[in-house]
PDB file of N, CA and C in Angstrom:
ATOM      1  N   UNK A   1      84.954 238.759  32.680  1.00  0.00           N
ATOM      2  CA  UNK A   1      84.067 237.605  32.795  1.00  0.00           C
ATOM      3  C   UNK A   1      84.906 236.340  32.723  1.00  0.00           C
ATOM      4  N   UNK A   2      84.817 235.601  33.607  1.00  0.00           N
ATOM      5  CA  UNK A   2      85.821 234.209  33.724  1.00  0.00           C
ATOM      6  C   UNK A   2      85.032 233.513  32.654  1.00  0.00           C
ATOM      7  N   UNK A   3      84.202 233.502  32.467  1.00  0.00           N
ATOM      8  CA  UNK A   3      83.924 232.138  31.230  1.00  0.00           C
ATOM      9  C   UNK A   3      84.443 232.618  29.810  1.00  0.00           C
ATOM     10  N   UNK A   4      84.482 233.450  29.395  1.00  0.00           N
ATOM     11  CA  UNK A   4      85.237 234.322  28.201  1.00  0.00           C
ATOM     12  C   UNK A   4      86.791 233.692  28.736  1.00  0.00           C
ATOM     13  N   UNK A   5      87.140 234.482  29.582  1.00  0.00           N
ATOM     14  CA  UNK A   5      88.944 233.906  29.764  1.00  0.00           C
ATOM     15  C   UNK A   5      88.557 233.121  29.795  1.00  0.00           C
ATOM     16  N   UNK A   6      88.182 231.977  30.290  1.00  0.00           N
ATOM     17  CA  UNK A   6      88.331 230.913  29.751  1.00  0.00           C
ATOM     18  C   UNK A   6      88.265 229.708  28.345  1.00  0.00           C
ATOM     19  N   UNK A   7      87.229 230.476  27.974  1.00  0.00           N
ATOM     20  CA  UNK A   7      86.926 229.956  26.302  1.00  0.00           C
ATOM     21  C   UNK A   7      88.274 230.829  25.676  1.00  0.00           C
ATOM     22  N   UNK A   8      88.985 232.005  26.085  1.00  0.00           N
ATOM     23  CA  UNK A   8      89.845 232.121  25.394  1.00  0.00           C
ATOM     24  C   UNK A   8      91.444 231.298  25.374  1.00  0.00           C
ATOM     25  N   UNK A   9      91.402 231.105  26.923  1.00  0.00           N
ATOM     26  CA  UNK A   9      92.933 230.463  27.114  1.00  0.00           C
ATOM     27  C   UNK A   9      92.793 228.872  26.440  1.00  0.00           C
ATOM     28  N   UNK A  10      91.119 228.551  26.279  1.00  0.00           N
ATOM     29  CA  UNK A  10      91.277 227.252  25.615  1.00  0.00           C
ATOM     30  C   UNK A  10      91.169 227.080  24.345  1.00  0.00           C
ATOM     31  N   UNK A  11      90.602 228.021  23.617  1.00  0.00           N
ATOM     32  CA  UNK A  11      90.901 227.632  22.274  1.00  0.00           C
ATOM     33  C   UNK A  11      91.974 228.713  21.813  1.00  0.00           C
ATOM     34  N   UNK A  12      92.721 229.285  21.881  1.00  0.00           N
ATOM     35  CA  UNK A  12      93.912 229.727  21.819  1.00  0.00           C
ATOM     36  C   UNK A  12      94.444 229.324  20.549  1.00  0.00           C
ATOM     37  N   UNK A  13      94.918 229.862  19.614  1.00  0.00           N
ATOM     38  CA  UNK A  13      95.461 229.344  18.208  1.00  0.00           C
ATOM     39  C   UNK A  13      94.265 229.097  17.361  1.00  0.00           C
ATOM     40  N   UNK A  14      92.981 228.998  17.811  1.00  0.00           N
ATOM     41  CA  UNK A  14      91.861 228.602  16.447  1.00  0.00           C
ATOM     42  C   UNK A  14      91.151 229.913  16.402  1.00  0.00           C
ATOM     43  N   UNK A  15      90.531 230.672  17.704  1.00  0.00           N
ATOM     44  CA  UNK A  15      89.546 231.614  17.712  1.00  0.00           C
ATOM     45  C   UNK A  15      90.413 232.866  18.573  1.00  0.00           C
ATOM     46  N   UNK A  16      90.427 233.751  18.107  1.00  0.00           N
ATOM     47  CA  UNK A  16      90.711 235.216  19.064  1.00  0.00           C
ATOM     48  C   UNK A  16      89.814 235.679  19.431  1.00  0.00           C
ATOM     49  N   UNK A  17      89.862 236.378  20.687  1.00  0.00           N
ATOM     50  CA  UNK A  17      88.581 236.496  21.492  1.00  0.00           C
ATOM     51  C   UNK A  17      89.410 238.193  21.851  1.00  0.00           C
ATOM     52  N   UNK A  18      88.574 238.771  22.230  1.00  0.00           N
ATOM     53  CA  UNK A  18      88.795 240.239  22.558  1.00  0.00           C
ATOM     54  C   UNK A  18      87.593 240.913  23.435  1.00  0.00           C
ATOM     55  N   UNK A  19      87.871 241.745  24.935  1.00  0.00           N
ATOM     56  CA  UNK A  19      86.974 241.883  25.238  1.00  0.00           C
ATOM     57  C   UNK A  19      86.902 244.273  25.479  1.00  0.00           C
ATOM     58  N   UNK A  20      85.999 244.587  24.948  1.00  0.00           N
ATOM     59  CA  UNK A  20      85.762 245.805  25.112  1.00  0.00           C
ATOM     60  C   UNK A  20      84.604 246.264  26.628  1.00  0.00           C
ATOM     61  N   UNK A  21      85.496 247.545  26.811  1.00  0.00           N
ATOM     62  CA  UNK A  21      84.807 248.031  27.704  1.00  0.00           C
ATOM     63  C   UNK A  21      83.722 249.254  27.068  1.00  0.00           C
ATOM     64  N   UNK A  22      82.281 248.788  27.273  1.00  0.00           N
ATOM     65  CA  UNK A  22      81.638 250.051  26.804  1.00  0.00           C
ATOM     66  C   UNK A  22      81.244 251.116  27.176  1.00  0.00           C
ATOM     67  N   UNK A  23      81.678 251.196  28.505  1.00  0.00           N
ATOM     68  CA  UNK A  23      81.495 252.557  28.703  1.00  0.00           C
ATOM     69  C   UNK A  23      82.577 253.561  28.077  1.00  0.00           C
ATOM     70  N   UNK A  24      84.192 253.090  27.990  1.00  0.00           N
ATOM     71  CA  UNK A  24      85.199 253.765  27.432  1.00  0.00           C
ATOM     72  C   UNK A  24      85.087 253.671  25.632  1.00  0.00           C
ATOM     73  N   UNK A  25      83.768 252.806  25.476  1.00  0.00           N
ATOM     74  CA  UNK A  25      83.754 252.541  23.969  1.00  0.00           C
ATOM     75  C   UNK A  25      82.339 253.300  23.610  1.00  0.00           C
ATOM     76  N   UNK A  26      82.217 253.943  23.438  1.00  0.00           N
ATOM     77  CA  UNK A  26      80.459 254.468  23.232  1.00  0.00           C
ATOM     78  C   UNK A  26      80.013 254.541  21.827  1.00  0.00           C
ATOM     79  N   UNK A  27      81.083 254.299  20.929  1.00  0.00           N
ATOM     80  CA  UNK A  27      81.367 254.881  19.440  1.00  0.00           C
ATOM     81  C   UNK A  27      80.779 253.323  18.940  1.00  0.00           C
ATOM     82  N   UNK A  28      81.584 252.173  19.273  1.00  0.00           N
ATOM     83  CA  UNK A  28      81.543 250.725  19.053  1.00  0.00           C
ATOM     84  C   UNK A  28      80.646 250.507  19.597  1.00  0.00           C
ATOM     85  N   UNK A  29      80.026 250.951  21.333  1.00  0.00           N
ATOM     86  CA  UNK A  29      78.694 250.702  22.078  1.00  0.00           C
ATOM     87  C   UNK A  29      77.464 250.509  20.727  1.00  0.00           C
ATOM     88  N   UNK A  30      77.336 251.655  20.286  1.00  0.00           N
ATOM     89  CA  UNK A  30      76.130 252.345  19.824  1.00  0.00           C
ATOM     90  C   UNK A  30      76.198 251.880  18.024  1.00  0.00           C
ATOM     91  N   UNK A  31      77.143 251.426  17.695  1.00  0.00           N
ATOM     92  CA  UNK A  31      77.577 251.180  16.765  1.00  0.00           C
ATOM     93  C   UNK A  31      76.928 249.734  15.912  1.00  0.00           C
ATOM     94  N   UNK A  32      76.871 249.133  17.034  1.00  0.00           N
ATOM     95  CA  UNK A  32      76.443 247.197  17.288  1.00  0.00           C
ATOM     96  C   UNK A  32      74.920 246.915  18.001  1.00  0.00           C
ATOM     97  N   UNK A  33      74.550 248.297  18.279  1.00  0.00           N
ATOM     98  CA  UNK A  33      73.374 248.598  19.660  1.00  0.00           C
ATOM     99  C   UNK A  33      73.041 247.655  20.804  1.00  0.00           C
ATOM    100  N   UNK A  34      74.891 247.692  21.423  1.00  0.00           N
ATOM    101  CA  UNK A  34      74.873 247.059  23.171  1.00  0.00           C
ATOM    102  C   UNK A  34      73.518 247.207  23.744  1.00  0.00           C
ATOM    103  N   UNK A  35      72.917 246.004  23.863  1.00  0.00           N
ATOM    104  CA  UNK A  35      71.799 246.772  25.094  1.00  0.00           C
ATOM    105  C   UNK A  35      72.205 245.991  26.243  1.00  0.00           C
ATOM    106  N   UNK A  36      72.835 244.835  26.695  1.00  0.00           N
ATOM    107  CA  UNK A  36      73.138 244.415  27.173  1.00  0.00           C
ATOM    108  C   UNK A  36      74.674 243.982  27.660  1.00  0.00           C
ATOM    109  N   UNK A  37      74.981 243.560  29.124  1.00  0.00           N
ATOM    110  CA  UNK A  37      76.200 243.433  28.986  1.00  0.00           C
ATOM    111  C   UNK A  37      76.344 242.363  30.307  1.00  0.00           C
ATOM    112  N   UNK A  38      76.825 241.292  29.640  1.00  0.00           N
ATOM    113  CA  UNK A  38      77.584 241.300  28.585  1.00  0.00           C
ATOM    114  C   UNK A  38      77.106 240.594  27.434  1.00  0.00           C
ATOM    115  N   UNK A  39      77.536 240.904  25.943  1.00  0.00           N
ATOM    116  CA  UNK A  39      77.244 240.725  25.009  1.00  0.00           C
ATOM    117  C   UNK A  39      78.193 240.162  24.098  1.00  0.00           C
ATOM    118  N   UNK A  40      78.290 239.238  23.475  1.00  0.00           N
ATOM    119  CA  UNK A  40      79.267 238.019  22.454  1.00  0.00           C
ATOM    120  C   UNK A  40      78.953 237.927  21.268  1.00  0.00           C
ATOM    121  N   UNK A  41      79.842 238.985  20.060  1.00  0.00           N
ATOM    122  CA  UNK A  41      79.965 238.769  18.884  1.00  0.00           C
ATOM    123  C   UNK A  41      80.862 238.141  18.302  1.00  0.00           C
ATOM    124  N   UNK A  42      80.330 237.379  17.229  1.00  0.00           N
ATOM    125  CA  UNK A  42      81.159 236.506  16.478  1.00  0.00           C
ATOM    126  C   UNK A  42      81.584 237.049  14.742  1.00  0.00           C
ATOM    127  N   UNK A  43      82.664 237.467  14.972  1.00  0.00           N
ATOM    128  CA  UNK A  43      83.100 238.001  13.710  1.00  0.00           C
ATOM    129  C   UNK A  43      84.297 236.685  12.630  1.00  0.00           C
ATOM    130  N   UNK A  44      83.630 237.221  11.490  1.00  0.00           N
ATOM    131  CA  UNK A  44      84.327 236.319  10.299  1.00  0.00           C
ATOM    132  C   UNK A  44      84.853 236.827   9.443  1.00  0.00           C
ATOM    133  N   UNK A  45      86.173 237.007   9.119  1.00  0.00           N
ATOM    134  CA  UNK A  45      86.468 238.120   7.851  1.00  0.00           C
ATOM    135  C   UNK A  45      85.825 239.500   8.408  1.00  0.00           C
ATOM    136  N   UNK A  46      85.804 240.207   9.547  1.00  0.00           N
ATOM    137  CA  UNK A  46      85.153 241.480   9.407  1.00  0.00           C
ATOM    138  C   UNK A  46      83.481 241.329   9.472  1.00  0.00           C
ATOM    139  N   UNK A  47      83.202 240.044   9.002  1.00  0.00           N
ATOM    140  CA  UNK A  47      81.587 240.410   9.167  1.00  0.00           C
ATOM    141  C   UNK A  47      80.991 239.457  10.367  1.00  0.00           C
ATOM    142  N   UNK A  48      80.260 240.281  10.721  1.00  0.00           N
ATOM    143  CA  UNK A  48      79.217 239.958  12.341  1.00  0.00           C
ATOM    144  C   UNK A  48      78.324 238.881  11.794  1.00  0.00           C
ATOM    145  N   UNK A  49      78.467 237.578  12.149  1.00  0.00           N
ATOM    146  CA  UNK A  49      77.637 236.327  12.329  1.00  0.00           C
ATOM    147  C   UNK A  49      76.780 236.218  12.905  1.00  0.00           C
ATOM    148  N   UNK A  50      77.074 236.758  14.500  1.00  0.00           N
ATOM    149  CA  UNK A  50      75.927 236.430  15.312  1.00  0.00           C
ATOM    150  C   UNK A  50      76.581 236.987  16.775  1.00  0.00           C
ATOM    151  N   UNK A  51      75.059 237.269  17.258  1.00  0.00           N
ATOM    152  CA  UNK A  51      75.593 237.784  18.844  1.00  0.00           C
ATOM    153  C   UNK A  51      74.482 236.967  19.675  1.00  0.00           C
ATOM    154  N   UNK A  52      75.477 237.025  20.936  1.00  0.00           N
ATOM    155  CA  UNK A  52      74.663 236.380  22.383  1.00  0.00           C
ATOM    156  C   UNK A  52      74.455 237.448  23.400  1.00  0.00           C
ATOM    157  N   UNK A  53      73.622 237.894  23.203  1.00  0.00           N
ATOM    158  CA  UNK A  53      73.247 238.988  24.375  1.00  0.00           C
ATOM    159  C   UNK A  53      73.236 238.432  25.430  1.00  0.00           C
ATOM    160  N   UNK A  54      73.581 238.588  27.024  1.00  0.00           N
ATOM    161  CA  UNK A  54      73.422 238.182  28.287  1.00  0.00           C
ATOM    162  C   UNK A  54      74.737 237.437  28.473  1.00  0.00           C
ATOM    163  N   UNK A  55      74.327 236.779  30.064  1.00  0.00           N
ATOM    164  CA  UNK A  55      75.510 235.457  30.479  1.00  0.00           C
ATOM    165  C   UNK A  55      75.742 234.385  29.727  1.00  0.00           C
ATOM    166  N   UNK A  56      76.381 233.870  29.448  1.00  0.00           N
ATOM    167  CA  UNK A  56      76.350 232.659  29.116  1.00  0.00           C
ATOM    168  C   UNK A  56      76.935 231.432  29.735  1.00  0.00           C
ATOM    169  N   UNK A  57      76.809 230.231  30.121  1.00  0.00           N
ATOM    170  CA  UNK A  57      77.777 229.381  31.291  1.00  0.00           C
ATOM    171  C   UNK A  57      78.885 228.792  29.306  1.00  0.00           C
ATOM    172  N   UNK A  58      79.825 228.546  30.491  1.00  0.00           N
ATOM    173  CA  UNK A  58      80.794 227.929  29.465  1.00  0.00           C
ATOM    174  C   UNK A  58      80.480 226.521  28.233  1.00  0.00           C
ATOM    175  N   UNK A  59      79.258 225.700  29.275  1.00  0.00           N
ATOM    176  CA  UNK A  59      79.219 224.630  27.920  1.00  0.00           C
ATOM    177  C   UNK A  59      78.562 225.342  26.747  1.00  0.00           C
ATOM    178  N   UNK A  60      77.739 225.776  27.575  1.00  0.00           N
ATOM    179  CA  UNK A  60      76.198 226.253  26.323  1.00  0.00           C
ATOM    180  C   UNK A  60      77.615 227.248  24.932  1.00  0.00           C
ATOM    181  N   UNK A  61      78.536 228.578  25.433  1.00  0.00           N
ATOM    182  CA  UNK A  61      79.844 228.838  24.925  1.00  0.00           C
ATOM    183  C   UNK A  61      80.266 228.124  23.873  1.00  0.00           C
ATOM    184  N   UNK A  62      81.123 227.022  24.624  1.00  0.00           N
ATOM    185  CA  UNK A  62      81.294 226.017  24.205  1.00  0.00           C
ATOM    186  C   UNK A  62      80.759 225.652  22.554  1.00  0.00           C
ATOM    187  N   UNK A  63      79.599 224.946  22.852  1.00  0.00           N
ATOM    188  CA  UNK A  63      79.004 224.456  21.739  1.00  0.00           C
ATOM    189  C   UNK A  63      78.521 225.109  20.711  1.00  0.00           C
ATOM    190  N   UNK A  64      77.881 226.519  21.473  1.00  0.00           N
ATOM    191  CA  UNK A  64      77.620 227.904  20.186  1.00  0.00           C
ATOM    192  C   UNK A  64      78.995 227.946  19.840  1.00  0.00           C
ATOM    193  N   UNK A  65      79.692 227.783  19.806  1.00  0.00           N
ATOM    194  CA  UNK A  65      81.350 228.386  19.052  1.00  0.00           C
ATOM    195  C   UNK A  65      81.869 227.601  18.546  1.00  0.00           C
ATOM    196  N   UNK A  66      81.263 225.800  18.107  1.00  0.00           N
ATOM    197  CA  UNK A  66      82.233 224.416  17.989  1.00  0.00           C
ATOM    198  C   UNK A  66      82.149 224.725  16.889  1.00  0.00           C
ATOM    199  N   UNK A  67      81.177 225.326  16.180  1.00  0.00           N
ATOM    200  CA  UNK A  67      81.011 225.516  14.654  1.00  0.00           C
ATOM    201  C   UNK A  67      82.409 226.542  13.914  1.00  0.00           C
ATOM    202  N   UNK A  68      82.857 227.367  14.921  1.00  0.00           N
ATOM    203  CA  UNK A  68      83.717 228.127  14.679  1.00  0.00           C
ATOM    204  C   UNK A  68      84.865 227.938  14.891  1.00  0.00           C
ATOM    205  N   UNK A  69      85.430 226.529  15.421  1.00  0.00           N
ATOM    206  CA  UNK A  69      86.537 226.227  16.010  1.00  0.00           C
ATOM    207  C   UNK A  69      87.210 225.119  15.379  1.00  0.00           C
TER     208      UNK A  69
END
């Protein structure tokens, strides 16, 4: 997804971004209950904050994540 690379090559040094494939992941799929894809979790110390199920365009990104950056 280009808007992910991109929120990643730009905040680079504040937030790590990582992207899984779920079909090769079914363990982590089912784990988080993917229903959608693509889907954006925000982890802190290990614990899950919050997810964005669906597309997202880069500002809307953006601004859900300024809190985290």
């Amino acid at each position: 997804m280009r808007v992910i690379d991109e929120f990643a090559a730009e905040s680079r040094g504040k937030i790590r971004v990582g992207k899984l494939n779920v079909d090769k992941s079914p363990n982590i799929s089912a784990k988080y209950t993917i229903r959608s894809v693509p889907t954006l979790f925000v982890f802190d110390n290990a614990a899950l904050k919050e997810s964005f199920p669906g597309a997202i365009k880069k500002q809307d990104l953006m601004m859900k994540m300024g809190r985290y950056l």
